[in-house]
Each structure stands twice: as C-alpha cells, then as structure tokens.
Protein backbone atom coordinates (compact mmCIF):
# COMPACT_ATOMS: atom_id res chain seq x y z
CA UNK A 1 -40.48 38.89 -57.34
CA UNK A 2 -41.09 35.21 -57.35
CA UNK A 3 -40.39 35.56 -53.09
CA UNK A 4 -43.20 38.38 -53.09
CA UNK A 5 -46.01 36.22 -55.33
CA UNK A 6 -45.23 33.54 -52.35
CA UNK A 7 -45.46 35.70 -49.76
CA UNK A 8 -49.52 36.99 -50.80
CA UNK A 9 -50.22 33.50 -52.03
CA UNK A 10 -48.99 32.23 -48.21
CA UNK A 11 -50.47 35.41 -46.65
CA UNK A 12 -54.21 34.59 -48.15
CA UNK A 13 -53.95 31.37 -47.32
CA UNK A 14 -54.00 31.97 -43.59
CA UNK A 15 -56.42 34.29 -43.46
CA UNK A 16 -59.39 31.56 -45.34
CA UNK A 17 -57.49 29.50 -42.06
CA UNK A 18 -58.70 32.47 -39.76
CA UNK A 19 -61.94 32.60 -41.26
CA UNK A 20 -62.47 28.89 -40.66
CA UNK A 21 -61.63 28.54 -37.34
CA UNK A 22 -65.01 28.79 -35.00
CA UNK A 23 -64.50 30.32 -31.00
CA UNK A 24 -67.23 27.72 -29.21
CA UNK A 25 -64.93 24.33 -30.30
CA UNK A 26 -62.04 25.80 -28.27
CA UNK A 27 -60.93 22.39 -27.01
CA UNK A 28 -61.68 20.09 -29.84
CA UNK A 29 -58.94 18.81 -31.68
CA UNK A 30 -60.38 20.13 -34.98
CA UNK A 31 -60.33 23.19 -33.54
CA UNK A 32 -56.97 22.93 -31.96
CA UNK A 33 -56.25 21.91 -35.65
CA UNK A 34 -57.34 24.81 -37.35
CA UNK A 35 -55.81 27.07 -35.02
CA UNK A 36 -52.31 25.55 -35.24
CA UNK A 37 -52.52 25.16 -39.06
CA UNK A 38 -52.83 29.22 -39.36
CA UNK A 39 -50.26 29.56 -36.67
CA UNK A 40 -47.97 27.63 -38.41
CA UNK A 41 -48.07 29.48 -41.80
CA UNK A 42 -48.09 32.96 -39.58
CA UNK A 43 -44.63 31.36 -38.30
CA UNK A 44 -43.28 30.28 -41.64
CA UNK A 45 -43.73 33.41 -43.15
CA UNK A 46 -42.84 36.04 -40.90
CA UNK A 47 -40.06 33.62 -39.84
CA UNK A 48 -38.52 33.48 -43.36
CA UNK A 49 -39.51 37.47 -43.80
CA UNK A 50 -37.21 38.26 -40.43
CA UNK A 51 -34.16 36.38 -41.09
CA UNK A 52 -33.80 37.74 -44.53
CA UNK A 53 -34.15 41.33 -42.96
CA UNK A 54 -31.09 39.90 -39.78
CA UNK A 55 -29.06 38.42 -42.24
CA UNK A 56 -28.85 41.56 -44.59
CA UNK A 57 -28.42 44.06 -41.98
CA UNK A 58 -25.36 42.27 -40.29
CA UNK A 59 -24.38 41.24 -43.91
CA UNK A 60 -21.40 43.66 -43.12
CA UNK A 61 -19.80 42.07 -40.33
CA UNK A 62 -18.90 38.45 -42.25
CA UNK A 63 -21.35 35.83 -43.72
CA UNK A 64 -20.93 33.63 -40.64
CA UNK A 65 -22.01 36.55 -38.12
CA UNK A 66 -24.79 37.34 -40.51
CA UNK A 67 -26.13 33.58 -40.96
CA UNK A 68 -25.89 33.33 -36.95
CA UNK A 69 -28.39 36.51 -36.71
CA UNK A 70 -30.67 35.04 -39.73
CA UNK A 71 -30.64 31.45 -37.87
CA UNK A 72 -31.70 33.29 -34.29
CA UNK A 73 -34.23 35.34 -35.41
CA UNK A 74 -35.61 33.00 -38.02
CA UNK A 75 -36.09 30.51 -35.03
CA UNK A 76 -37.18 33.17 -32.01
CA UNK A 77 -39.81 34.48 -34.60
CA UNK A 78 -40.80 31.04 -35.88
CA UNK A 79 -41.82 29.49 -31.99
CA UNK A 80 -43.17 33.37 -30.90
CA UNK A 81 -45.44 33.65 -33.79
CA UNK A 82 -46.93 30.32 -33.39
CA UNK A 83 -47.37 30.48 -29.35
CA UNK A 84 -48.80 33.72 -29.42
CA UNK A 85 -51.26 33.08 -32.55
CA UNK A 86 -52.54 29.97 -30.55
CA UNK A 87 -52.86 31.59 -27.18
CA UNK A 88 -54.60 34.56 -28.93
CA UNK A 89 -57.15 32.00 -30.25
CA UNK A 90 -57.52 30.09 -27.55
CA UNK A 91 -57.92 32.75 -24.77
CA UNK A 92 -60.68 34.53 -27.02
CA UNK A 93 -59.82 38.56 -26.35
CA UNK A 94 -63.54 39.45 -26.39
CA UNK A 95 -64.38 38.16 -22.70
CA UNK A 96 -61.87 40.60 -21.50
CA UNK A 97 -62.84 44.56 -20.42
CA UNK A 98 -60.49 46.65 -22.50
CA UNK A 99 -57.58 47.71 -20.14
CA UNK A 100 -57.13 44.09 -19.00
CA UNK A 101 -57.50 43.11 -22.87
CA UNK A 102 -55.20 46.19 -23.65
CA UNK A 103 -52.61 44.35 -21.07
CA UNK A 104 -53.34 40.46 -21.02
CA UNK A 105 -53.01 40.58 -25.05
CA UNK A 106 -51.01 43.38 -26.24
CA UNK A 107 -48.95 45.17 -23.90
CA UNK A 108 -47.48 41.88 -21.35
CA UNK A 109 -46.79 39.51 -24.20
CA UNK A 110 -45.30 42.32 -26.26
CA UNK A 111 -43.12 43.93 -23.95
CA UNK A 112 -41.80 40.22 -22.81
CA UNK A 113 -40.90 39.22 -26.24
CA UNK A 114 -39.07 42.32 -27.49
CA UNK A 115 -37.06 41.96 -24.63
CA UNK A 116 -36.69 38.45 -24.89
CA UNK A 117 -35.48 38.63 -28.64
CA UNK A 118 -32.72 41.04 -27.63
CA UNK A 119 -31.33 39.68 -25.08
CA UNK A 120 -31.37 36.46 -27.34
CA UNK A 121 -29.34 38.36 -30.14
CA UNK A 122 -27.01 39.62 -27.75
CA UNK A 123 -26.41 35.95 -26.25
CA UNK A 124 -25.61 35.12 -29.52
CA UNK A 125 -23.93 37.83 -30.61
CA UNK A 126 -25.77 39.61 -33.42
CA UNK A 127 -23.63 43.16 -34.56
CA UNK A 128 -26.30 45.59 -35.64
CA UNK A 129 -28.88 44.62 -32.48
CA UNK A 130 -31.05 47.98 -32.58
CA UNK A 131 -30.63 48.03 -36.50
CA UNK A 132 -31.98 44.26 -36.15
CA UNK A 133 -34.41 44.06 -33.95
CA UNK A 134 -36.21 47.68 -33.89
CA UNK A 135 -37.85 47.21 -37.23
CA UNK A 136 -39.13 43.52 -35.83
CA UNK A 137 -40.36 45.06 -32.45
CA UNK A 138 -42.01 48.23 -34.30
CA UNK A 139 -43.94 45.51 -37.06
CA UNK A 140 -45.07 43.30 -33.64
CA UNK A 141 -46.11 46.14 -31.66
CA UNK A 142 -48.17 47.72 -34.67
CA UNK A 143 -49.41 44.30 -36.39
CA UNK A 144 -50.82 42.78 -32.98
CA UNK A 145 -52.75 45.94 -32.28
CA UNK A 146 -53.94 46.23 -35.63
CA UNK A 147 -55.20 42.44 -35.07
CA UNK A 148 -56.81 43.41 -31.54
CA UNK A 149 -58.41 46.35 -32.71
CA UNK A 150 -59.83 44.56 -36.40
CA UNK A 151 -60.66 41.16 -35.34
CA UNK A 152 -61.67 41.70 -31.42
CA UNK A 153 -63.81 45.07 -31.15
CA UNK A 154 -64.62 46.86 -28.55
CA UNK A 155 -67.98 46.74 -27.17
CA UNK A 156 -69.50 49.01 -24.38
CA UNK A 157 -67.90 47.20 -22.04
C-alpha cells in the first residue's frame, strides 16, 4: 500500500514538472533541466513498476532467472523512458502534420523499442518473454498515444 501512496505521490510530481516546462526555451539549459528532471522521475517509476511485474512473472523459473529479467527490464525501461520523454519534448509534436506526427512520434519509436526490449530479454534469457513483455508493449503503445492525443492536439492541419 505504502508502494502505491509512492507511486501517486511520484506520479503528481512529474506532471507540476510537465506543467513547468515552457516549448520556446528548447535549448536553454533550464529548459534542458526541466525536461530531464520529469524524464527522470517518468524513468524511475515506470522502471521500478516493470521489473516488479518481470521479476514476478518469471518468479517460477528460480530467483536468479527472475532477478536477471527484473534487472533487464528495470534498466531497458529506465534509459527508454528517459530518451524518449526528452526527445518528445524537445522535437515539439505540434509542428508536425498528423501522419508524419502519427509516425515520427508514435508508430517508429514504438515499434523499434518493443522489438528492441525482446530481443534484449531473449539475449539475456528471460523464461516467460510474451508473458513479460506483452503487458509492457500494450501499456507503451496505449500510454504514448494517450500522451500524443492529450497533450499535442490536432489542429486543421
């Protein structure tokens, strides 16, 4: 219970981050600050969130298998959540038309990391892969359009 009260406490805490941040300062370092500050708790949580989730579905297979998933996914989600929350922010969605924001955002950075973080648990030789990973790839998929389609609105454009 104590892990869930952290996890809304974290949660609202980057998003008064996200509401700080300002688009026209793109390459100040204050900026640059701002950005990588909600990045960074984005990566802590979902990173901590994820490797609980790896380590109890291979849980079956022996503690050390099951640390070995936690460890690869904790650190795979950990760098991708922080590179793609700054390159979201930094690129700024809404000067793109929406099939080449549909692609350059969503669909190309998705598609590369789902199939990046399985061939990652299979180099390391997670157990349960599609019992892993499908939940993770599902919650990216869903949570980075729900992002697009909240924070970046379409125009007529």
């Amino acid at each position: 219970m104590a892990a869930w009260r952290w996890s809304i406490w974290w949660f609202g805490r980057c998003r008064q981050l996200q509401k700080t941040l300002k688009f026209s300062d793109k390459l100040s370092m204050a900026y640059f600050s701002a950005s990588a500050n909600k990045a960074l708790c984005y990566a802590l949580l979902l990173s901590s969130l994820w490797a609980v989730w790896s380590f109890t579905i291979n849980s079956d297979h022996g503690t050390e298998q099951a640390i070995r998933s936690a460890i690869t996914q904790s650190a795979f989600t950990f760098i991708n959540t922080f590179l793609y929350t700054i390159y979201v922010e930094y690129i700024n969605p809404k000067d793109f038309k929406r099939l080449k924001r549909f692609s350059v955002i969503y669909l190309l950075p998705n598609t590369v990391t789902s199939a990046t973080l399985i061939v990652i648990h299979a180099i390391t030789e997670t157990p349960n892969i599609v019992e892993t990973t499908s939940p993770i790839i599902v919650f990216l998929f869903l949570i980075t359009f729900i992002n697009l389609k909240i924070n970046y609105p379409i125009a007529n454009n």
